[in-house]
PDB file of N, CA and C in Angstrom:
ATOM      1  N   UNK A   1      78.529  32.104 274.796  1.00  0.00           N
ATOM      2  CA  UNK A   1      79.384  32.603 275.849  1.00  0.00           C
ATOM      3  C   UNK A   1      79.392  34.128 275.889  1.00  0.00           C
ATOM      4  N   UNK A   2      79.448  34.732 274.805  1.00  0.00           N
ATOM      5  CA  UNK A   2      79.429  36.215 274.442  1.00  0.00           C
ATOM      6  C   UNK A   2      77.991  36.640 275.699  1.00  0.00           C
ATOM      7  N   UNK A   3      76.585  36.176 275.241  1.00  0.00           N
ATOM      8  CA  UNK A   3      75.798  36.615 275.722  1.00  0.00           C
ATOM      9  C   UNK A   3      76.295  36.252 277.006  1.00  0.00           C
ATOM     10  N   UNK A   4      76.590  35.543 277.847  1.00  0.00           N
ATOM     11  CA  UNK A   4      76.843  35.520 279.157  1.00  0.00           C
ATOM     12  C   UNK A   4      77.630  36.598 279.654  1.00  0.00           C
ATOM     13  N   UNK A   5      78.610  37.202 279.231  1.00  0.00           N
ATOM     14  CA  UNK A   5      79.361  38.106 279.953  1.00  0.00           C
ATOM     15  C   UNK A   5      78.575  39.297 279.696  1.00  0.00           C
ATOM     16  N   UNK A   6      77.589  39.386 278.481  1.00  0.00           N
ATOM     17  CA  UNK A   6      76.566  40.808 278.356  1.00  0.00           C
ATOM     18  C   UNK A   6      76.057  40.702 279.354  1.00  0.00           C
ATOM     19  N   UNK A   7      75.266  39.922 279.614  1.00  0.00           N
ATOM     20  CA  UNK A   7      74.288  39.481 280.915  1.00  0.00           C
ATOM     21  C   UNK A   7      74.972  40.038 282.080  1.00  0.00           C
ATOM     22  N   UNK A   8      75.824  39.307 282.143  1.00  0.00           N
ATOM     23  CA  UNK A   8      76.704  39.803 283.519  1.00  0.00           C
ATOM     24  C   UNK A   8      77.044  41.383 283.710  1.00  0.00           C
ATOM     25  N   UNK A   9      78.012  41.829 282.696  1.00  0.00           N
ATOM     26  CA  UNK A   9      78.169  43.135 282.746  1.00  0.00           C
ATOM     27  C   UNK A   9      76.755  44.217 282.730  1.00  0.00           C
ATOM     28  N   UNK A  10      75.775  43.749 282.072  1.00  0.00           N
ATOM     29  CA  UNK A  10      74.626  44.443 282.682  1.00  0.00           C
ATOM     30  C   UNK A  10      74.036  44.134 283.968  1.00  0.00           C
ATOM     31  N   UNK A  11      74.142  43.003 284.547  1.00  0.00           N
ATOM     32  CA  UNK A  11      73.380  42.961 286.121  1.00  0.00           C
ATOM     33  C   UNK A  11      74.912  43.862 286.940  1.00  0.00           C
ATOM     34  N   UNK A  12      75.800  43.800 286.756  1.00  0.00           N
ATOM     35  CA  UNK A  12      76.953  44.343 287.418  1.00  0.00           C
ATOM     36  C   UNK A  12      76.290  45.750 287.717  1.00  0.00           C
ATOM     37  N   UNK A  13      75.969  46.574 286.365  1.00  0.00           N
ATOM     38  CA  UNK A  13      75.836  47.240 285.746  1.00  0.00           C
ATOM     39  C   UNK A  13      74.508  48.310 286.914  1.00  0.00           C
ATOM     40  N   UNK A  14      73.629  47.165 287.061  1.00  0.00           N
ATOM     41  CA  UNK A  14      71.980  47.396 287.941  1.00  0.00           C
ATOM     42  C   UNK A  14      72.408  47.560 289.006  1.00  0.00           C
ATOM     43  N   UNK A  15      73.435  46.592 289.702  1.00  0.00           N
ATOM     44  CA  UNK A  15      73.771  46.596 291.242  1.00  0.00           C
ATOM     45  C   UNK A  15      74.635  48.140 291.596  1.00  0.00           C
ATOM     46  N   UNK A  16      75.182  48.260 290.855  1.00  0.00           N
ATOM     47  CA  UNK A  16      75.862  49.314 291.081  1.00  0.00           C
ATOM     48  C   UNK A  16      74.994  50.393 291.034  1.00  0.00           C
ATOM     49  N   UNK A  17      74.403  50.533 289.930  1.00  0.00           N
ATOM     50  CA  UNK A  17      73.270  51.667 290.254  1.00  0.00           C
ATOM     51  C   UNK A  17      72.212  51.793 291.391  1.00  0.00           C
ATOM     52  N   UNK A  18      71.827  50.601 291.941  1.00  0.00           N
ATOM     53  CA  UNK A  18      70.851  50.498 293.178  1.00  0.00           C
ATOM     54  C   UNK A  18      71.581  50.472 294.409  1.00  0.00           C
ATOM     55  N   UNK A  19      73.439  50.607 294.281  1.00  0.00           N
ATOM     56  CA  UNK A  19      73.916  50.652 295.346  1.00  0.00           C
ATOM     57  C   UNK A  19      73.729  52.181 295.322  1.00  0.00           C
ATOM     58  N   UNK A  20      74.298  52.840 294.096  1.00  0.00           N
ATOM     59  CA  UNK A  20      74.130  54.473 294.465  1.00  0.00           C
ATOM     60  C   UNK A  20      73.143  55.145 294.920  1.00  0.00           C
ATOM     61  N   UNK A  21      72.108  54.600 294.385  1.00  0.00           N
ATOM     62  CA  UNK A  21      70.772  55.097 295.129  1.00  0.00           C
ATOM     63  C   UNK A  21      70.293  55.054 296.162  1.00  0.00           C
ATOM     64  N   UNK A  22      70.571  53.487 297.094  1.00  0.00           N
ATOM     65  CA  UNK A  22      70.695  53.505 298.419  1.00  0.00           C
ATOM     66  C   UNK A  22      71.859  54.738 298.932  1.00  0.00           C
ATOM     67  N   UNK A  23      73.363  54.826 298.814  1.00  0.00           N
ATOM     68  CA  UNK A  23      73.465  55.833 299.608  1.00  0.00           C
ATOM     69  C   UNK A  23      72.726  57.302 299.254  1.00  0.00           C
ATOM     70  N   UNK A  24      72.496  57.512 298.265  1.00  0.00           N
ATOM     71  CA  UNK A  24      71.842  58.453 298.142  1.00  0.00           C
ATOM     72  C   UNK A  24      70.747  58.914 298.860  1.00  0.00           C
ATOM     73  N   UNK A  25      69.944  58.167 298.979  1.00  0.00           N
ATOM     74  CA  UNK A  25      68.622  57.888 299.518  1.00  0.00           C
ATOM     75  C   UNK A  25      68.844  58.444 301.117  1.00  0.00           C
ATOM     76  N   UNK A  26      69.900  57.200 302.205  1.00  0.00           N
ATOM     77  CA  UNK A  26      70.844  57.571 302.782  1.00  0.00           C
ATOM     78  C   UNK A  26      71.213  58.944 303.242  1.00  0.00           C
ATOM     79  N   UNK A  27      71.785  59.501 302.682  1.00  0.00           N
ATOM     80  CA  UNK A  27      72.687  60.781 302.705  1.00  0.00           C
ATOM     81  C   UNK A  27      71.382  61.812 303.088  1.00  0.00           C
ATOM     82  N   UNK A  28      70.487  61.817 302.168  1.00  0.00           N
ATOM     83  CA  UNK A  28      69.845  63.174 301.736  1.00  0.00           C
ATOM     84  C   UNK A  28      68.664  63.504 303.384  1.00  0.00           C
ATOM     85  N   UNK A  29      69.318  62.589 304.257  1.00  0.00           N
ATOM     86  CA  UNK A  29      68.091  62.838 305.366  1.00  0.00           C
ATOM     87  C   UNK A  29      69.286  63.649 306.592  1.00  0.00           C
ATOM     88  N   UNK A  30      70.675  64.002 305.794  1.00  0.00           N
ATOM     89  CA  UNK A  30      71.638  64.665 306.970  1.00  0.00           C
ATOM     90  C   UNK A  30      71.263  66.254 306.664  1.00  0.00           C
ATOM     91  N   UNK A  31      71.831  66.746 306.994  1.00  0.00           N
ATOM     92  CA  UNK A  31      71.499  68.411 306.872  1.00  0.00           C
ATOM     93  C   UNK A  31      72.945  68.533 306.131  1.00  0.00           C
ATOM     94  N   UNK A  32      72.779  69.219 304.465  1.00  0.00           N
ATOM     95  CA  UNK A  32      74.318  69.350 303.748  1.00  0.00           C
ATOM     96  C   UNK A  32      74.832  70.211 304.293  1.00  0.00           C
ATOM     97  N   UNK A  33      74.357  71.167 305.150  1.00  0.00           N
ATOM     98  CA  UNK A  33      75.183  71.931 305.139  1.00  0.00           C
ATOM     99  C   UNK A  33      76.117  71.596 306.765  1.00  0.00           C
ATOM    100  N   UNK A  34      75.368  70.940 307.293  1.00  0.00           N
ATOM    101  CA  UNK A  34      76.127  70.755 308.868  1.00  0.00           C
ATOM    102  C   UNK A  34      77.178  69.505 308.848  1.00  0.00           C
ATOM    103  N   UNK A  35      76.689  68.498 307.879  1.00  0.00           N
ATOM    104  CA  UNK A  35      77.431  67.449 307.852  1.00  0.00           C
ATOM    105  C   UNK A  35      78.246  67.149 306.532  1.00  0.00           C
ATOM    106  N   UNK A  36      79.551  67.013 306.340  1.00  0.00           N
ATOM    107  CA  UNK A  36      80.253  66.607 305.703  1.00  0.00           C
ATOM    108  C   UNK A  36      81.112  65.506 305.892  1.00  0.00           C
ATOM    109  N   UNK A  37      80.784  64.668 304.523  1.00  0.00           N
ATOM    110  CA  UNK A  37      82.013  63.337 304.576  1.00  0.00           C
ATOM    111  C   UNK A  37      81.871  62.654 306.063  1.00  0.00           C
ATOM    112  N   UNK A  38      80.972  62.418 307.024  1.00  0.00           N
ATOM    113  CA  UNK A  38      80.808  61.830 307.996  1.00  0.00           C
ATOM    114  C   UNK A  38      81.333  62.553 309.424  1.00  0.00           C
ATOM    115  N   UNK A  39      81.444  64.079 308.820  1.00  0.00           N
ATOM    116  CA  UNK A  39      82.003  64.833 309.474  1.00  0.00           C
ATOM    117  C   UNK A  39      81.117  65.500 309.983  1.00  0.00           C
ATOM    118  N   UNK A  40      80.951  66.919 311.304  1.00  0.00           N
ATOM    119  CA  UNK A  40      79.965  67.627 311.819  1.00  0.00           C
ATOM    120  C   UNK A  40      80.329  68.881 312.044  1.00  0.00           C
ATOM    121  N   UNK A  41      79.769  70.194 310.917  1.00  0.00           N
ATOM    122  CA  UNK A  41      80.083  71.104 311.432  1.00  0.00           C
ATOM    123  C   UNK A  41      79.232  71.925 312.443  1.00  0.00           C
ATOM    124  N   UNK A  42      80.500  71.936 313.447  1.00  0.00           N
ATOM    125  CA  UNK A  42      79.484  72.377 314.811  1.00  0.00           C
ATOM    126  C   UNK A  42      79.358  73.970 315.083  1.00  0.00           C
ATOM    127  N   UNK A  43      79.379  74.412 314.086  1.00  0.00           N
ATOM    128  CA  UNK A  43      79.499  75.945 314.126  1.00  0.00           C
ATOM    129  C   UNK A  43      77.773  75.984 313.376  1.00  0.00           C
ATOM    130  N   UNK A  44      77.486  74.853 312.213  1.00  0.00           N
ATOM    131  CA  UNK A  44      76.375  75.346 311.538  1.00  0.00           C
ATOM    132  C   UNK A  44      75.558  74.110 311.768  1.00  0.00           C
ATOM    133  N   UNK A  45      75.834  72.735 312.828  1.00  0.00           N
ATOM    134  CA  UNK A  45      74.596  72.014 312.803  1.00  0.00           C
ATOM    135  C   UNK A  45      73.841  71.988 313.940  1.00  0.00           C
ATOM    136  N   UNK A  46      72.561  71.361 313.586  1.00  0.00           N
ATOM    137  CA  UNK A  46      71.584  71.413 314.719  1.00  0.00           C
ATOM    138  C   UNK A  46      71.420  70.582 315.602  1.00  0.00           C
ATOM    139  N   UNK A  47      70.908  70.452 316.942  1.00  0.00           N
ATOM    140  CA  UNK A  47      71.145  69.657 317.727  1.00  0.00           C
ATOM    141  C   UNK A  47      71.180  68.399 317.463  1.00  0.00           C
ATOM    142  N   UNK A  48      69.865  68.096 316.657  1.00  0.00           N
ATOM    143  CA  UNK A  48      69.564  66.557 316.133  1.00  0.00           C
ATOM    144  C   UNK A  48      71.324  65.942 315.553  1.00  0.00           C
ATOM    145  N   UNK A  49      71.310  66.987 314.786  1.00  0.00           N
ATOM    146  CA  UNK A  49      72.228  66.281 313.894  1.00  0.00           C
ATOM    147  C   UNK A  49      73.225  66.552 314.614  1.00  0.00           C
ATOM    148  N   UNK A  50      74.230  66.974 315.330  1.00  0.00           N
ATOM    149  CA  UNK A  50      75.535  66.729 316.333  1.00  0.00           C
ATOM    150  C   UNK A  50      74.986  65.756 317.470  1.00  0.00           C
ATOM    151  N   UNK A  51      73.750  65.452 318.033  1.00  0.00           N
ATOM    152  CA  UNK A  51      73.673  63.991 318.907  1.00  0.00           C
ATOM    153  C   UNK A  51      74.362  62.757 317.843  1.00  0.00           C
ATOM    154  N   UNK A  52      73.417  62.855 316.642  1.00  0.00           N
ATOM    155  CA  UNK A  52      73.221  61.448 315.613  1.00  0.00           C
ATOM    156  C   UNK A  52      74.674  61.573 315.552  1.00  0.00           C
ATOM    157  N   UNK A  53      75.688  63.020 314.940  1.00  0.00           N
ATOM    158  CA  UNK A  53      77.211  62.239 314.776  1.00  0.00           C
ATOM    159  C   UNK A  53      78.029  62.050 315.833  1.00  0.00           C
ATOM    160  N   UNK A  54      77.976  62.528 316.760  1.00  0.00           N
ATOM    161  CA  UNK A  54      78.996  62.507 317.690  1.00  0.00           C
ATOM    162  C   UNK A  54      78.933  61.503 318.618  1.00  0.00           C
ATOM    163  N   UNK A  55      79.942  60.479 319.319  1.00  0.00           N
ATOM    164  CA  UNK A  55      80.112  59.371 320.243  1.00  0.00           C
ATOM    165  C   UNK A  55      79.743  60.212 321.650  1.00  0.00           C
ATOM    166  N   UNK A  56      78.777  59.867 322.312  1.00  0.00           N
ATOM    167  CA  UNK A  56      79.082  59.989 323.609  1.00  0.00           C
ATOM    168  C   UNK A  56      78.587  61.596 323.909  1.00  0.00           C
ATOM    169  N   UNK A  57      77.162  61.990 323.213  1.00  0.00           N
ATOM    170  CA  UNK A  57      76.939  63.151 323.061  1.00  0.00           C
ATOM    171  C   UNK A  57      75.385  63.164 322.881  1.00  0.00           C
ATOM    172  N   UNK A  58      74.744  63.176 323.748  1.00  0.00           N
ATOM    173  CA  UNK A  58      72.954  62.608 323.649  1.00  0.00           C
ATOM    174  C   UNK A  58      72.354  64.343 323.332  1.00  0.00           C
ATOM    175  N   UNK A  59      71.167  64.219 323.118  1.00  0.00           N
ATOM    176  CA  UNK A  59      70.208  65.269 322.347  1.00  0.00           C
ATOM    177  C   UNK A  59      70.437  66.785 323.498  1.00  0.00           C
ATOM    178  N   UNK A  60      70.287  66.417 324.577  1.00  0.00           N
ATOM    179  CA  UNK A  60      70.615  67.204 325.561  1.00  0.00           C
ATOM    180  C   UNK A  60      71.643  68.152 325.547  1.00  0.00           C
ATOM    181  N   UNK A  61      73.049  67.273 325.557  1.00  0.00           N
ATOM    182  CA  UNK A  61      74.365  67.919 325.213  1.00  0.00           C
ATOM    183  C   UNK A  61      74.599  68.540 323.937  1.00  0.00           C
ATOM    184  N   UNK A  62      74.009  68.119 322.618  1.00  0.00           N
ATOM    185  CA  UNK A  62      73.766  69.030 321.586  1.00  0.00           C
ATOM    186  C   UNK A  62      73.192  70.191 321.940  1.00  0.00           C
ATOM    187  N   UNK A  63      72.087  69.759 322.584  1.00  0.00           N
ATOM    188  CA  UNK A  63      71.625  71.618 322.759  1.00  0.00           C
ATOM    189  C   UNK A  63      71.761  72.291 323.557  1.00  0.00           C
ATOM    190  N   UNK A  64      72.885  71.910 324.863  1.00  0.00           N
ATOM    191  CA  UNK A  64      73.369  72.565 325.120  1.00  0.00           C
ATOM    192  C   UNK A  64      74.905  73.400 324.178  1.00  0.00           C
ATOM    193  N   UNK A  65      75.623  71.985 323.058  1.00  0.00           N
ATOM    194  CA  UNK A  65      76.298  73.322 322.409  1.00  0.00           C
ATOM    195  C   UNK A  65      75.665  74.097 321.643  1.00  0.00           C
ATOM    196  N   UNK A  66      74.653  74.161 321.183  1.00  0.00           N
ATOM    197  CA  UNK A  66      73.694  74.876 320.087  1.00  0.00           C
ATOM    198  C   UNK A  66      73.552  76.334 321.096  1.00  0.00           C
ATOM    199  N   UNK A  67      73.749  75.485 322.189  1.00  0.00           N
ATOM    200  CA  UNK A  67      72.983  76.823 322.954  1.00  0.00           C
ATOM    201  C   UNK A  67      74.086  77.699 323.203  1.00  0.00           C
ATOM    202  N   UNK A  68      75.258  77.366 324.036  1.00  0.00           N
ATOM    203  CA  UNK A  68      76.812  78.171 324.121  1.00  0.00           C
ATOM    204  C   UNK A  68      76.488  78.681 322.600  1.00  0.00           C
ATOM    205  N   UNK A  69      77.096  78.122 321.556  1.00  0.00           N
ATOM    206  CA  UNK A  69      77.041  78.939 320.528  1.00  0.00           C
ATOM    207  C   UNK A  69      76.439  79.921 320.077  1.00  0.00           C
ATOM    208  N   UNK A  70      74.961  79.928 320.324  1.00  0.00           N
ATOM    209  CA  UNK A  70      74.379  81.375 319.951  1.00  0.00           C
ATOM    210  C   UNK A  70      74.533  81.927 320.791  1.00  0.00           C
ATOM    211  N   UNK A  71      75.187  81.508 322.568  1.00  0.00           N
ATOM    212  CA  UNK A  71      75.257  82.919 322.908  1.00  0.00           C
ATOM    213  C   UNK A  71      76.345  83.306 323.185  1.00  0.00           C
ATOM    214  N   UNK A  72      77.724  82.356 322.800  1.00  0.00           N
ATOM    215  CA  UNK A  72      79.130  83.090 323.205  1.00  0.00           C
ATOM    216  C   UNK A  72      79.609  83.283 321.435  1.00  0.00           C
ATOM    217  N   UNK A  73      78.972  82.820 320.547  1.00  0.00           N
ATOM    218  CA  UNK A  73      79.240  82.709 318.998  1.00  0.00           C
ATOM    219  C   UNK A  73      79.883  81.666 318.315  1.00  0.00           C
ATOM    220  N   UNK A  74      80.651  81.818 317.491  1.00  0.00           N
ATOM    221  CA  UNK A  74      81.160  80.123 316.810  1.00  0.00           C
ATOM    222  C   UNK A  74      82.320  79.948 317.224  1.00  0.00           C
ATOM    223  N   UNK A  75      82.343  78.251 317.240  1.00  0.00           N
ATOM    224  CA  UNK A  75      83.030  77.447 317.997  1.00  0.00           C
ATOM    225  C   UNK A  75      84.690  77.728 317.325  1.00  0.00           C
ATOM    226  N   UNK A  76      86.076  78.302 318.002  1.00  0.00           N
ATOM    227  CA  UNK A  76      87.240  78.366 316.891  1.00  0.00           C
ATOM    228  C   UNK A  76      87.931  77.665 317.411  1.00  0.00           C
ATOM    229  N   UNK A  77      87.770  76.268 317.985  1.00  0.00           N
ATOM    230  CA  UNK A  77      88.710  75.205 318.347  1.00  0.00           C
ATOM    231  C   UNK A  77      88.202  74.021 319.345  1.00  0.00           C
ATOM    232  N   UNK A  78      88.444  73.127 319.290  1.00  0.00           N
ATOM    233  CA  UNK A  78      88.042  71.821 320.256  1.00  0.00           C
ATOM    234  C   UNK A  78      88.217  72.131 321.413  1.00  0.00           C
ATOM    235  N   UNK A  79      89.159  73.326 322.042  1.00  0.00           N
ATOM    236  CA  UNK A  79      89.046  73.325 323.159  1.00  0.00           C
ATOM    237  C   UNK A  79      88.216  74.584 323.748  1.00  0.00           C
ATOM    238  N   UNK A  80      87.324  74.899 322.608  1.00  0.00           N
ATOM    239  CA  UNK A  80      86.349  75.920 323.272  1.00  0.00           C
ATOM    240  C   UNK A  80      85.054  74.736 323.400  1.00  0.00           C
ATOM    241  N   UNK A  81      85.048  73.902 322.990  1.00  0.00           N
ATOM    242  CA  UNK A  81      83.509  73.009 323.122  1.00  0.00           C
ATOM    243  C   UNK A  81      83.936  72.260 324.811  1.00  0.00           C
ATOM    244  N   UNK A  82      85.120  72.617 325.759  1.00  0.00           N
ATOM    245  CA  UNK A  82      85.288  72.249 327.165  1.00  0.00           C
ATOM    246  C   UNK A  82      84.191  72.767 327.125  1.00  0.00           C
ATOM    247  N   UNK A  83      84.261  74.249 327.685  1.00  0.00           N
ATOM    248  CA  UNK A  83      83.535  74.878 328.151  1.00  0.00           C
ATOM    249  C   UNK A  83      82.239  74.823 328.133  1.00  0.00           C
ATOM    250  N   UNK A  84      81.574  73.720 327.087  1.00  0.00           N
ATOM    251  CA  UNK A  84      80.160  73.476 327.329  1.00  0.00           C
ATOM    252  C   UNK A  84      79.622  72.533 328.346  1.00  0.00           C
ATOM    253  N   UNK A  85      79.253  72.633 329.304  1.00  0.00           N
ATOM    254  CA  UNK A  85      78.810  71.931 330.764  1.00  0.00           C
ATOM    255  C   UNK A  85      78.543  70.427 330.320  1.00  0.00           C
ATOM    256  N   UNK A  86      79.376  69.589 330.608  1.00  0.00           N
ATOM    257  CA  UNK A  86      78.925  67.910 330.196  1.00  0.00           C
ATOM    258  C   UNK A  86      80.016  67.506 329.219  1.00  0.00           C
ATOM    259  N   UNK A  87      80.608  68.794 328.112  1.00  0.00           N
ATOM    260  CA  UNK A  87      81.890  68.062 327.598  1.00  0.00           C
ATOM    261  C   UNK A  87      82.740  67.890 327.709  1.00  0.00           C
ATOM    262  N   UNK A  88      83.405  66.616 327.840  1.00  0.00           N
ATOM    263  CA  UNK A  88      84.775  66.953 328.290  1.00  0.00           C
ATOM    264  C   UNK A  88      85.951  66.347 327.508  1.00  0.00           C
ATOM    265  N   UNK A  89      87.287  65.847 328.242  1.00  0.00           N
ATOM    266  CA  UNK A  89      88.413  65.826 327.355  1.00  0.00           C
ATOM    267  C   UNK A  89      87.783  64.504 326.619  1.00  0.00           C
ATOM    268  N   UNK A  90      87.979  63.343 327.378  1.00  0.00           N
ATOM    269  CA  UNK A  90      87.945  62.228 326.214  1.00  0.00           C
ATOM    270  C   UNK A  90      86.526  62.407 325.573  1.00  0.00           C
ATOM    271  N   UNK A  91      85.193  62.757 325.448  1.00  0.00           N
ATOM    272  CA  UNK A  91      84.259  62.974 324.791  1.00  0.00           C
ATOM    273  C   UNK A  91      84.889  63.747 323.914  1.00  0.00           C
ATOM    274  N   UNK A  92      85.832  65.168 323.343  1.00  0.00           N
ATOM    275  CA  UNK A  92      86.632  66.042 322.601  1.00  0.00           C
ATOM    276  C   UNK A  92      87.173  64.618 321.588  1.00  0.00           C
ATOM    277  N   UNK A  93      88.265  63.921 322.690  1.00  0.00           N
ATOM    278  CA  UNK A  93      89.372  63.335 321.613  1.00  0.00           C
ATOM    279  C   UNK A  93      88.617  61.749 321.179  1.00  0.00           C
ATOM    280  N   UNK A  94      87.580  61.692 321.509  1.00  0.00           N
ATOM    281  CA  UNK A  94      87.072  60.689 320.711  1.00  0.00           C
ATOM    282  C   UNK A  94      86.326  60.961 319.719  1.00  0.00           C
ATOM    283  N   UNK A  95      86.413  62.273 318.983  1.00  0.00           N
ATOM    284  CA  UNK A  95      85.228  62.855 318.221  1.00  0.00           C
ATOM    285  C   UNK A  95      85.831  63.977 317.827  1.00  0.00           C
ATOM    286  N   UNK A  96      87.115  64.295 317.470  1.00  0.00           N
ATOM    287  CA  UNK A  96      88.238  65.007 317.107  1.00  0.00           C
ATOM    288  C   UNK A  96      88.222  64.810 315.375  1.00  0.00           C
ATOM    289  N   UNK A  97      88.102  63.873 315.100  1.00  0.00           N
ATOM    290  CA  UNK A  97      88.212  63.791 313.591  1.00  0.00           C
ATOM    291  C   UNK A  97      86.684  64.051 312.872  1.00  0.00           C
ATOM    292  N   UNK A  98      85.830  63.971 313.945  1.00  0.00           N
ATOM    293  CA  UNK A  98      84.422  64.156 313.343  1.00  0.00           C
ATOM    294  C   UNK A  98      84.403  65.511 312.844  1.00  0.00           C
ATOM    295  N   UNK A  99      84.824  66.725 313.656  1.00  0.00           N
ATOM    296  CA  UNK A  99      84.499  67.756 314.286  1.00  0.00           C
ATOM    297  C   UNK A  99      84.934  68.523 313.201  1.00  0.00           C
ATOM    298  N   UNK A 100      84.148  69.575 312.627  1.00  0.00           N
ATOM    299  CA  UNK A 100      84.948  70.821 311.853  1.00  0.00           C
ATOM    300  C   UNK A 100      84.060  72.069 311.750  1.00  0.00           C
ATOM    301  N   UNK A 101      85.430  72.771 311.903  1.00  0.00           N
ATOM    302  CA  UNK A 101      84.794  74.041 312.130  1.00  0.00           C
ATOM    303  C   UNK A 101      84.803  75.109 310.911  1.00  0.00           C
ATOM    304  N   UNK A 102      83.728  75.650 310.722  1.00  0.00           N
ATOM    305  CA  UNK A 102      83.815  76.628 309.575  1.00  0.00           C
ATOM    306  C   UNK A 102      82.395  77.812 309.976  1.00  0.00           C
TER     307      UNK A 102
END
């Protein structure tokens, strides 16, 4: 019986490690520095990566904020990303918790 729960606590043991590695694996194809915790900072990410996080926000509309940003500078509130042509309120408040600015 002993050996059975070794057994066990070591396959426990494997799964858990091949779960970490999948997210790992996972993770390492976001940009660290634009994306956090499932979050998007839109002051420092690139178009790709604000389409992939944001609801309701295709490759286009990323670069158009990529584009406001380099030329009016960084974003200091949800209600300066109106002003990018195509965003609007409920696209903002559905993607409010994604969003951070730094």
């Amino acid at each position: 019986m002993k050996g059975f729960k070794i057994v066990n606590v070591v396959l426990l043991g494997l799964l858990l490690a091949l779960v970490q590695v999948g997210y790992a694996q996972k993770t390492e194809t976001a940009s660290p520095v634009a994306v956090e915790m499932e979050r998007v900072n839109i002051n420092q990410a690139d178009a790709e990566t604000i389409a992939l996080m944001l609801d309701g926000i295709g490759i286009r509309r990323a670069e158009a904020i990529v584009a406001w940003r380099e030329q009016n500078g960084l974003f200091k509130s949800l209600d300066e990303l109106i002003m990018v042509s195509g965003v609007g309120q409920a696209t903002i408040q559905r993607n409010q918790k994604k969003i951070i600015f730094e």
